[in-house]
N, C-alpha and C. Protein backbone atom coordinates (compact mmCIF):
# COMPACT_ATOMS: atom_id res chain seq x y z
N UNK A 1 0.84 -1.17 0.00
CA UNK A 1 0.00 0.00 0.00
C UNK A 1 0.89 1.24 0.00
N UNK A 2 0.48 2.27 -0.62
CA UNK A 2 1.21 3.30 -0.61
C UNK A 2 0.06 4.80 -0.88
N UNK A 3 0.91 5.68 -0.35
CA UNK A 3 -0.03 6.71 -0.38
C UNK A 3 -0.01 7.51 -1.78
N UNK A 4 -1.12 8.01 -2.40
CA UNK A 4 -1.05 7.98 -3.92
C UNK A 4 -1.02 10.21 -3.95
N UNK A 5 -1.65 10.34 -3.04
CA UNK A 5 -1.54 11.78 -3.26
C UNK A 5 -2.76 12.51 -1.32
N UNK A 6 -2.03 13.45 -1.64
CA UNK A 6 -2.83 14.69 -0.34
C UNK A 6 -4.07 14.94 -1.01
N UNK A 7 -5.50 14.67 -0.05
CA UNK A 7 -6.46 15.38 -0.52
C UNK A 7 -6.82 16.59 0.16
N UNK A 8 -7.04 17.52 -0.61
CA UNK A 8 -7.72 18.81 0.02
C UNK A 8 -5.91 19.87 0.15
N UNK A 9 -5.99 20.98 0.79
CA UNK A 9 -4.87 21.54 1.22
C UNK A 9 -4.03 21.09 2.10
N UNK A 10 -2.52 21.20 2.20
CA UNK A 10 -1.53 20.72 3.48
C UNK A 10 -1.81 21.25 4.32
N UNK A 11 -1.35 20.74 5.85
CA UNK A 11 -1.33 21.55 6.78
C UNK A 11 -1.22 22.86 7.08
N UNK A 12 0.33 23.22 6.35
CA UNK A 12 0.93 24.59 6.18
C UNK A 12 -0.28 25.52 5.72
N UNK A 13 -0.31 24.89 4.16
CA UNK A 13 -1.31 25.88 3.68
C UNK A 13 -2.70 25.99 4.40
N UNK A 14 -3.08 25.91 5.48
CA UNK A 14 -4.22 25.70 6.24
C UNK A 14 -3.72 26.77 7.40
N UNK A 15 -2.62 26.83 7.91
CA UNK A 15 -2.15 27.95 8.60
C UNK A 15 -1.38 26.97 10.48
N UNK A 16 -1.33 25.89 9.83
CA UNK A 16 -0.88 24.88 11.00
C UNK A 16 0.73 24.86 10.50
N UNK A 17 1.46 24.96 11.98
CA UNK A 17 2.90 25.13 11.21
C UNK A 17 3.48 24.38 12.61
N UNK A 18 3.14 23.48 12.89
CA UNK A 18 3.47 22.49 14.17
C UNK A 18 3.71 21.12 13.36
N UNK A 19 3.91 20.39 13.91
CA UNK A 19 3.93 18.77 13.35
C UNK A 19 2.74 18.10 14.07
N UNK A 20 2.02 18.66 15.27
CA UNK A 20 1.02 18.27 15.92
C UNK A 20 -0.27 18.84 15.85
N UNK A 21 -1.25 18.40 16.14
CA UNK A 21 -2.40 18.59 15.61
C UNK A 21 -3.06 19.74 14.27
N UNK A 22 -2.49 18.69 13.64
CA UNK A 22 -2.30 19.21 12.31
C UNK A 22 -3.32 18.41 11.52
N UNK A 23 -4.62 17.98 11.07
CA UNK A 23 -5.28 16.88 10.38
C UNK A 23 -5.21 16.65 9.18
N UNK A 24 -5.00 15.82 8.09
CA UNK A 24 -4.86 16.06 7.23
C UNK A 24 -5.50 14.56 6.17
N UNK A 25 -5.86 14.38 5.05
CA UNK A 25 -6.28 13.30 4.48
C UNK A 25 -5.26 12.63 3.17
N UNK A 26 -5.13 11.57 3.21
CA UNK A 26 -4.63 10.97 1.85
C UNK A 26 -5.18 9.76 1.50
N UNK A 27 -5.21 9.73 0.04
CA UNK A 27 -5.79 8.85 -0.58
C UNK A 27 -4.89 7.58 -1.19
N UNK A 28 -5.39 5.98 -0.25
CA UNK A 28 -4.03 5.18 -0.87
C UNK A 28 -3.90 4.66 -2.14
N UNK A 29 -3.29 3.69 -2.30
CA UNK A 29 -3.38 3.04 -3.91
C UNK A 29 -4.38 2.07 -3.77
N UNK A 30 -4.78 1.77 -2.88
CA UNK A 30 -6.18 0.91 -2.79
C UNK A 30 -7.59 1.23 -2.76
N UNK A 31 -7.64 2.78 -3.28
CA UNK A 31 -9.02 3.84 -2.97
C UNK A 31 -9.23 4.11 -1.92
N UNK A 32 -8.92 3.88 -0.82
CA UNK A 32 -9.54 3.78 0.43
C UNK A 32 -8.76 5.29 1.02
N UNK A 33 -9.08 5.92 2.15
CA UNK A 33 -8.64 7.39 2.43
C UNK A 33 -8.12 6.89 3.98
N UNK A 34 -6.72 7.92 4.05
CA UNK A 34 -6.68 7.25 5.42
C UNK A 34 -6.50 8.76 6.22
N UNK A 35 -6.96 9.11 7.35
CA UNK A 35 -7.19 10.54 7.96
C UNK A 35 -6.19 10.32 9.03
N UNK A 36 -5.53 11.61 9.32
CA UNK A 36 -5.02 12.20 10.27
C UNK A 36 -5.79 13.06 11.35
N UNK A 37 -6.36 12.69 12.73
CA UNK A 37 -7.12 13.45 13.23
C UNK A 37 -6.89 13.14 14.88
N UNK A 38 -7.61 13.63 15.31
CA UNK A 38 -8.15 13.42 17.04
C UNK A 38 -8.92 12.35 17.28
N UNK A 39 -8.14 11.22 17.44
CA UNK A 39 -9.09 10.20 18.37
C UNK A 39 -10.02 10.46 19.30
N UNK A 40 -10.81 9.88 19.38
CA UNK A 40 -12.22 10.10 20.22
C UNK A 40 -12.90 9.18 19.93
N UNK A 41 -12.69 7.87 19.97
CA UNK A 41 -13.81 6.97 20.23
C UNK A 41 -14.67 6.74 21.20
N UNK A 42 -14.32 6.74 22.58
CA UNK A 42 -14.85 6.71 23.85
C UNK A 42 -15.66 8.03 23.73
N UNK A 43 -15.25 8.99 23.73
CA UNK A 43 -16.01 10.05 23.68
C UNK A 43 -17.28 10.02 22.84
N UNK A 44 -17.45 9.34 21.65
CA UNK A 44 -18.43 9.85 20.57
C UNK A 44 -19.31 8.75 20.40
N UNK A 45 -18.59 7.40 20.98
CA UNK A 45 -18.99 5.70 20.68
C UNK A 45 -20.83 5.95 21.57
N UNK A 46 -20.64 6.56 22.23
CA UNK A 46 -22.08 6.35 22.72
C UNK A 46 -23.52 7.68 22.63
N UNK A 47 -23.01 8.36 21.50
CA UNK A 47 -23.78 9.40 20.50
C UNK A 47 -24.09 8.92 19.38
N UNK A 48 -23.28 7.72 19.07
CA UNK A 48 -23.56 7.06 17.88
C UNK A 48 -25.23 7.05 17.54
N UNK A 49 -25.17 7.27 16.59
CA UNK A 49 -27.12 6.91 15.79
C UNK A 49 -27.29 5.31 16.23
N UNK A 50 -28.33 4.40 16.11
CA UNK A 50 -28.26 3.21 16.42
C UNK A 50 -27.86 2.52 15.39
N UNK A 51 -28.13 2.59 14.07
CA UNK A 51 -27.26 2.15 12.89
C UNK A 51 -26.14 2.03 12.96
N UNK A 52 -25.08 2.65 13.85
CA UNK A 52 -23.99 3.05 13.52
C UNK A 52 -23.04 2.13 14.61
N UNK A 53 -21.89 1.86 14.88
CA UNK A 53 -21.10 0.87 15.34
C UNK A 53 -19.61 1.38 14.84
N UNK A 54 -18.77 0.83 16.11
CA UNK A 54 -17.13 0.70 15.92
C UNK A 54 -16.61 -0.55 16.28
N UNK A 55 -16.26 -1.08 15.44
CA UNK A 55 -15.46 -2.79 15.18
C UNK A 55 -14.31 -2.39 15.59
N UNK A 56 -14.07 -3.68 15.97
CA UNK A 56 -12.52 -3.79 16.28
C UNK A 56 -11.52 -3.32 15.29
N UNK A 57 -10.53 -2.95 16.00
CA UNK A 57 -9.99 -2.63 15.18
C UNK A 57 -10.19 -0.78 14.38
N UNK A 58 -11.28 -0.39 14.67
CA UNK A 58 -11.62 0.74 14.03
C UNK A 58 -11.72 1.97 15.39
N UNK A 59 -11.23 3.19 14.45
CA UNK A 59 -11.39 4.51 15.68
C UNK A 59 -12.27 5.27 14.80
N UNK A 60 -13.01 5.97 15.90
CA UNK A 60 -13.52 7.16 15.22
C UNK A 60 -12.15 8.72 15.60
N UNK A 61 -11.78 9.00 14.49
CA UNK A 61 -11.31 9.95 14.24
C UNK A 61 -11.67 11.32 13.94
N UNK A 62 -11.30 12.94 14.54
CA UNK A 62 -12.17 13.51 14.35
C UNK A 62 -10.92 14.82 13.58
N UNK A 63 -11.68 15.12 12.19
CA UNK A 63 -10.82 16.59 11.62
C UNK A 63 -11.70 17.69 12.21
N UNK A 64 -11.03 18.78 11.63
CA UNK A 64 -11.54 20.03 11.22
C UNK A 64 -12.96 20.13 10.53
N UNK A 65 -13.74 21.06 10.11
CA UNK A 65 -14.47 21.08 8.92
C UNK A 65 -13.93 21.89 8.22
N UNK A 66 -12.29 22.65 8.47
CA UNK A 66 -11.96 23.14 7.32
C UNK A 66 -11.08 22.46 6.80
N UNK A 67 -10.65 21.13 7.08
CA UNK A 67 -10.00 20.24 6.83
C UNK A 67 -10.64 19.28 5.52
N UNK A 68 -12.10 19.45 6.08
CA UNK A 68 -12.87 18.60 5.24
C UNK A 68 -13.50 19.24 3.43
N UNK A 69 -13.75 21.02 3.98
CA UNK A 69 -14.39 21.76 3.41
C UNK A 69 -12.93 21.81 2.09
N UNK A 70 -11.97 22.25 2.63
CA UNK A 70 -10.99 22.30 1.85
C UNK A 70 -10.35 21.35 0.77
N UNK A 71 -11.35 19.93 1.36
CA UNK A 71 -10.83 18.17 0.46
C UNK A 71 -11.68 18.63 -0.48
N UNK A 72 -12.94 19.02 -0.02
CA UNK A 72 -13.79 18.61 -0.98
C UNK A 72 -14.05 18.22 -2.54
N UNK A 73 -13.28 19.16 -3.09
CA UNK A 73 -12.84 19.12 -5.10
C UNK A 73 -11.81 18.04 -5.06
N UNK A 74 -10.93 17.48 -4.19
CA UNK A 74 -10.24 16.60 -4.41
C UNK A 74 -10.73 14.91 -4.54
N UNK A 75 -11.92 15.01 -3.72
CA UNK A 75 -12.52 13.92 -3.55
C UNK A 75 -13.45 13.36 -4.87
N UNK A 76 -13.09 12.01 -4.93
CA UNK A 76 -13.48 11.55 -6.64
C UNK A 76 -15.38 11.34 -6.02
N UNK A 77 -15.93 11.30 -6.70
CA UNK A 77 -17.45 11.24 -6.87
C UNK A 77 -17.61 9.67 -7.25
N UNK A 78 -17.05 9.19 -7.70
CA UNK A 78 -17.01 8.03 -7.80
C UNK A 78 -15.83 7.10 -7.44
């Protein structure tokens, strides 16, 4: 697996100039997106909708929304 490209703006260009809490998204060679963010599973695991669930193995991770707002044109539609 390898990371294929940055979606949305870098850190820097976002106005984060730390190496820490900095969020950021990339997209691998397998389609799949892997996020840089604030863990918070415990925190959010029991706000969950009832549909909704965390498997092993899985965190809920939390960005920005200007983290997200900023991916947006990068993100394929399909």
């Amino acid at each position: 697996m390898k990371i294929n490209r940055r979606v949305g703006d870098s850190p820097r260009a976002r106005g984060c100039m730390t190496d820490s809490n900095c969020p950021d998204i990339f997209e691998l060679s397998d389609g799949r997106f892997a996020v840089i963010g604030t863990e918070m599973t415990e925190r959010i695991r029991g706000i969950l909708p009832a549909d909704a669930g965390v498997g092993p193995g899985e965190r809920i991770v939390v960005v920005t929304r200007e983290t997200f707002t900023r991916a947006r044109g990068d993100i394929p539609e399909v």
